[in-house]
Protein backbone atom coordinates (compact mmCIF):
# COMPACT_ATOMS: atom_id res chain seq x y z
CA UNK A 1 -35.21 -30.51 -21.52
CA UNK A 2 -37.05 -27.85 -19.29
CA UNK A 3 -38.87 -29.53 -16.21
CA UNK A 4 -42.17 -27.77 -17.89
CA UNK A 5 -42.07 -30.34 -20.64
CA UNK A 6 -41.77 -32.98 -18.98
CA UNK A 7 -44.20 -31.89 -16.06
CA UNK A 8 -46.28 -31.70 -19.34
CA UNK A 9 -45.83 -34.64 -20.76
CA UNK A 10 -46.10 -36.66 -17.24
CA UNK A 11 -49.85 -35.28 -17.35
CA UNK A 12 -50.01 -36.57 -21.36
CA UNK A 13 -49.07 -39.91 -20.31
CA UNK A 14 -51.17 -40.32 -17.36
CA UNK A 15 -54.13 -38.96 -18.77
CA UNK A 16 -54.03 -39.41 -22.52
CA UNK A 17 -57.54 -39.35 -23.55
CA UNK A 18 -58.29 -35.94 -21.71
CA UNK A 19 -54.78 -33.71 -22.36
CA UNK A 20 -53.95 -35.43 -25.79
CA UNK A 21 -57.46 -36.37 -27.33
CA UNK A 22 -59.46 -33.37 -25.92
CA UNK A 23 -57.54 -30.59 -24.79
CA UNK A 24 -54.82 -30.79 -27.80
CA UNK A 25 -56.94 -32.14 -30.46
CA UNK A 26 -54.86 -34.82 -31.86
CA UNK A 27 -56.92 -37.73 -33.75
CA UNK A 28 -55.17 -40.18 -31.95
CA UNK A 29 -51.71 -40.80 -29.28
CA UNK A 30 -49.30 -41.89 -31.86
CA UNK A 31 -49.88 -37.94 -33.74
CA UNK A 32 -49.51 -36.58 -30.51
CA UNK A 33 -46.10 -38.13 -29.75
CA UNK A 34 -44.47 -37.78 -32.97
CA UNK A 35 -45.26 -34.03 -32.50
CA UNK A 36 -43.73 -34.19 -29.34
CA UNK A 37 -40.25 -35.93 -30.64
CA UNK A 38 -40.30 -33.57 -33.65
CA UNK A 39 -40.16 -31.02 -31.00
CA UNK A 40 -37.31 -32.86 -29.12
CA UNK A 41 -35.05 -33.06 -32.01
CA UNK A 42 -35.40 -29.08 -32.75
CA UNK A 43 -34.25 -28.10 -29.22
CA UNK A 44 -31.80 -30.74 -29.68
CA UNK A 45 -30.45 -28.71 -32.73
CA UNK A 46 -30.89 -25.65 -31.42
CA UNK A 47 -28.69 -26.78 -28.38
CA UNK A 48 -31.35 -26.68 -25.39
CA UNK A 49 -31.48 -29.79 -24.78
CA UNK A 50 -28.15 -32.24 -24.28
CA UNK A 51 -27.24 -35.16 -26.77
CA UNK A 52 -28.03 -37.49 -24.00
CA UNK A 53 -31.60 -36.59 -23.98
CA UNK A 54 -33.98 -39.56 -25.67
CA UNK A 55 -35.44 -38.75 -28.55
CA UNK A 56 -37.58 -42.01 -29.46
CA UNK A 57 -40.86 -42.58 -28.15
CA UNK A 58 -39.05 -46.15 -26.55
CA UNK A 59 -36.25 -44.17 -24.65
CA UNK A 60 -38.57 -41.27 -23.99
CA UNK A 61 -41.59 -43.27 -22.59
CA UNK A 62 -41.98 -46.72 -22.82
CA UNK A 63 -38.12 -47.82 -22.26
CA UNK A 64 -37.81 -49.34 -18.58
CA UNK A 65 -35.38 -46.21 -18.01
CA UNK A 66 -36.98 -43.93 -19.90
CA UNK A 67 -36.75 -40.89 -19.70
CA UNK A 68 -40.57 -39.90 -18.32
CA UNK A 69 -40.17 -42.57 -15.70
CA UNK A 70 -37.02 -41.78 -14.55
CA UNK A 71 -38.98 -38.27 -13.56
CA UNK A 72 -41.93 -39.90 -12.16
CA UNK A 73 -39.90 -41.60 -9.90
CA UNK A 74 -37.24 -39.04 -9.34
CA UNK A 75 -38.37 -35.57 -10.12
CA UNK A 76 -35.81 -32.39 -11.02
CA UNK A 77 -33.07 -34.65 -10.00
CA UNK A 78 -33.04 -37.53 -12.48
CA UNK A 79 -32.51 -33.60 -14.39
CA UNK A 80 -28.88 -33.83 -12.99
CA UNK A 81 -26.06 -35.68 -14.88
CA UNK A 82 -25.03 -38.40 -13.06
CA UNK A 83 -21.07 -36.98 -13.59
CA UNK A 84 -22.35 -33.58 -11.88
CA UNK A 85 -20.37 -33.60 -8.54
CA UNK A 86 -17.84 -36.30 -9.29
CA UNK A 87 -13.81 -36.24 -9.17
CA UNK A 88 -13.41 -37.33 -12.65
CA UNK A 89 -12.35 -33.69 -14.03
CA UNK A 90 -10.40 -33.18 -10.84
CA UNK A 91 -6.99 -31.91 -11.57
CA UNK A 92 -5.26 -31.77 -8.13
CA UNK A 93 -5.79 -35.87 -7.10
CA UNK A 94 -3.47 -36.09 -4.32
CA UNK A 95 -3.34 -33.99 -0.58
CA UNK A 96 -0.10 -32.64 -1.01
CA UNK A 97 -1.33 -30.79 -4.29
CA UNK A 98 -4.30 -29.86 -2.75
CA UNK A 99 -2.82 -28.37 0.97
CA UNK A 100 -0.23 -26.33 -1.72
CA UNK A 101 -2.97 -24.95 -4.07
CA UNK A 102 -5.07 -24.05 -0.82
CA UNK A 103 -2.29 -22.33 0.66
CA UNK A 104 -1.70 -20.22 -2.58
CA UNK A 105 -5.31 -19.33 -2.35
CA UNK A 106 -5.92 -18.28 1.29
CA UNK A 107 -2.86 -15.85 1.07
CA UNK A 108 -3.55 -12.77 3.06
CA UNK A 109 -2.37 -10.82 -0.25
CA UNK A 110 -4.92 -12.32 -2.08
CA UNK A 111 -3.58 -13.32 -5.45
CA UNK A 112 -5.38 -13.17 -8.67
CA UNK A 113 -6.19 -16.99 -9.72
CA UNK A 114 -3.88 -16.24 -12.94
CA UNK A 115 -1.10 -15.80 -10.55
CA UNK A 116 -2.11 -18.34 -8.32
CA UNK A 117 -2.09 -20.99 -11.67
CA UNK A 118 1.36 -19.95 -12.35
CA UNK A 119 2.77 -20.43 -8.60
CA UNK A 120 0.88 -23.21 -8.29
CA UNK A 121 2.19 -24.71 -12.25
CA UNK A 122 5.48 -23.76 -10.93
CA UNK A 123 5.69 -25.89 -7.76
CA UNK A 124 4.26 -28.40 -9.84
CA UNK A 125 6.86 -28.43 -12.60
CA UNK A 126 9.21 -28.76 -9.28
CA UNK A 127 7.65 -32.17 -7.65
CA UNK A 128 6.31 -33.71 -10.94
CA UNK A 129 2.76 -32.90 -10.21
CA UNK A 130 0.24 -32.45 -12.60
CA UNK A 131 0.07 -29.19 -13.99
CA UNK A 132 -3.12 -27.03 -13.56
CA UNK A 133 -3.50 -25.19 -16.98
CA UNK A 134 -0.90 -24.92 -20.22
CA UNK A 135 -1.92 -21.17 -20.95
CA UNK A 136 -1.14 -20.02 -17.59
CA UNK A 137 1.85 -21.97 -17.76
CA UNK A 138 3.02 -20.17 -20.81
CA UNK A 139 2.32 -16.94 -19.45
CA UNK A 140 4.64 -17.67 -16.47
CA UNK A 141 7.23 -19.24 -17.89
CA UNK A 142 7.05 -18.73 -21.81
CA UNK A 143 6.19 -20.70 -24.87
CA UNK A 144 8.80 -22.84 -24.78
CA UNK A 145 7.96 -24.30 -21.05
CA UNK A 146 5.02 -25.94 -22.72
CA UNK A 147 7.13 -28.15 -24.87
């Protein structure tokens, strides 16, 4: 969800009877947010906004970890996933793979990162290291490397 909305809805909760009752127009608070998850599922289908997103008044404002809080407290960076920045997609785990791959990459002829995939794939295939990507693999060595 953009950090408008919820800079939005921050304001809503805080000050209900002026932005919701007044401002917006809504009879009463329960209108207002049932509006305001009908609008969360439709970016959710529309793919703006990430499955992870709540989209129930108890996980979007009331929950102990909701969603609201978790940006009072936190601002743009309770935004982030908590995955961004980890190891878990990491494909070269061990230094070995890593001081190879880097060499490959800082050569003074500066290969193209296809090429680099396929030298790398190739030492790889050599030491029984993971490989970095099957396509690039196939185009190196043909289809039948991939079986």
């Amino acid at each position: 969800m953009k950090p408008a909305y919820l800079i939005f809805l921050v304001k809503a909760d805080a000050n209900t009877k002026e932005v919701v009752k007044e401002q917006l127009h809504f009879r009463n608070v329960a209108d207002f947010w049932e509006k305001v998850l009908e609008l969360v599922k439709a970016e959710k289908a529309a793919g703006n906004i990430s499955g992870k997103f709540a989209s129930s008044y108890v996980r979007l404002v009331s929950h102990k970890e909701s969603t609201l809080k978790a940006y009072k407290a936190h601002g743009y960076a309770s935004l982030i996933s908590k995955q961004f920045g980890k190891k878990n997609a990491a494909k070269i785990t061990d230094e070995i793979a890593e001081a190879h791959l880097l060499e490959l990459i800082a050569h003074p002829n500066q290969l193209d990162d296809v090429l680099i995939c396929v030298m790398y794939n190739q030492w790889a295939k050599k030491t029984a290291t993971k490989i970095l990507y099957r396509k690039a693999w196939a185009y190196g060595e043909g289809k039948e490397a991939l079986k």
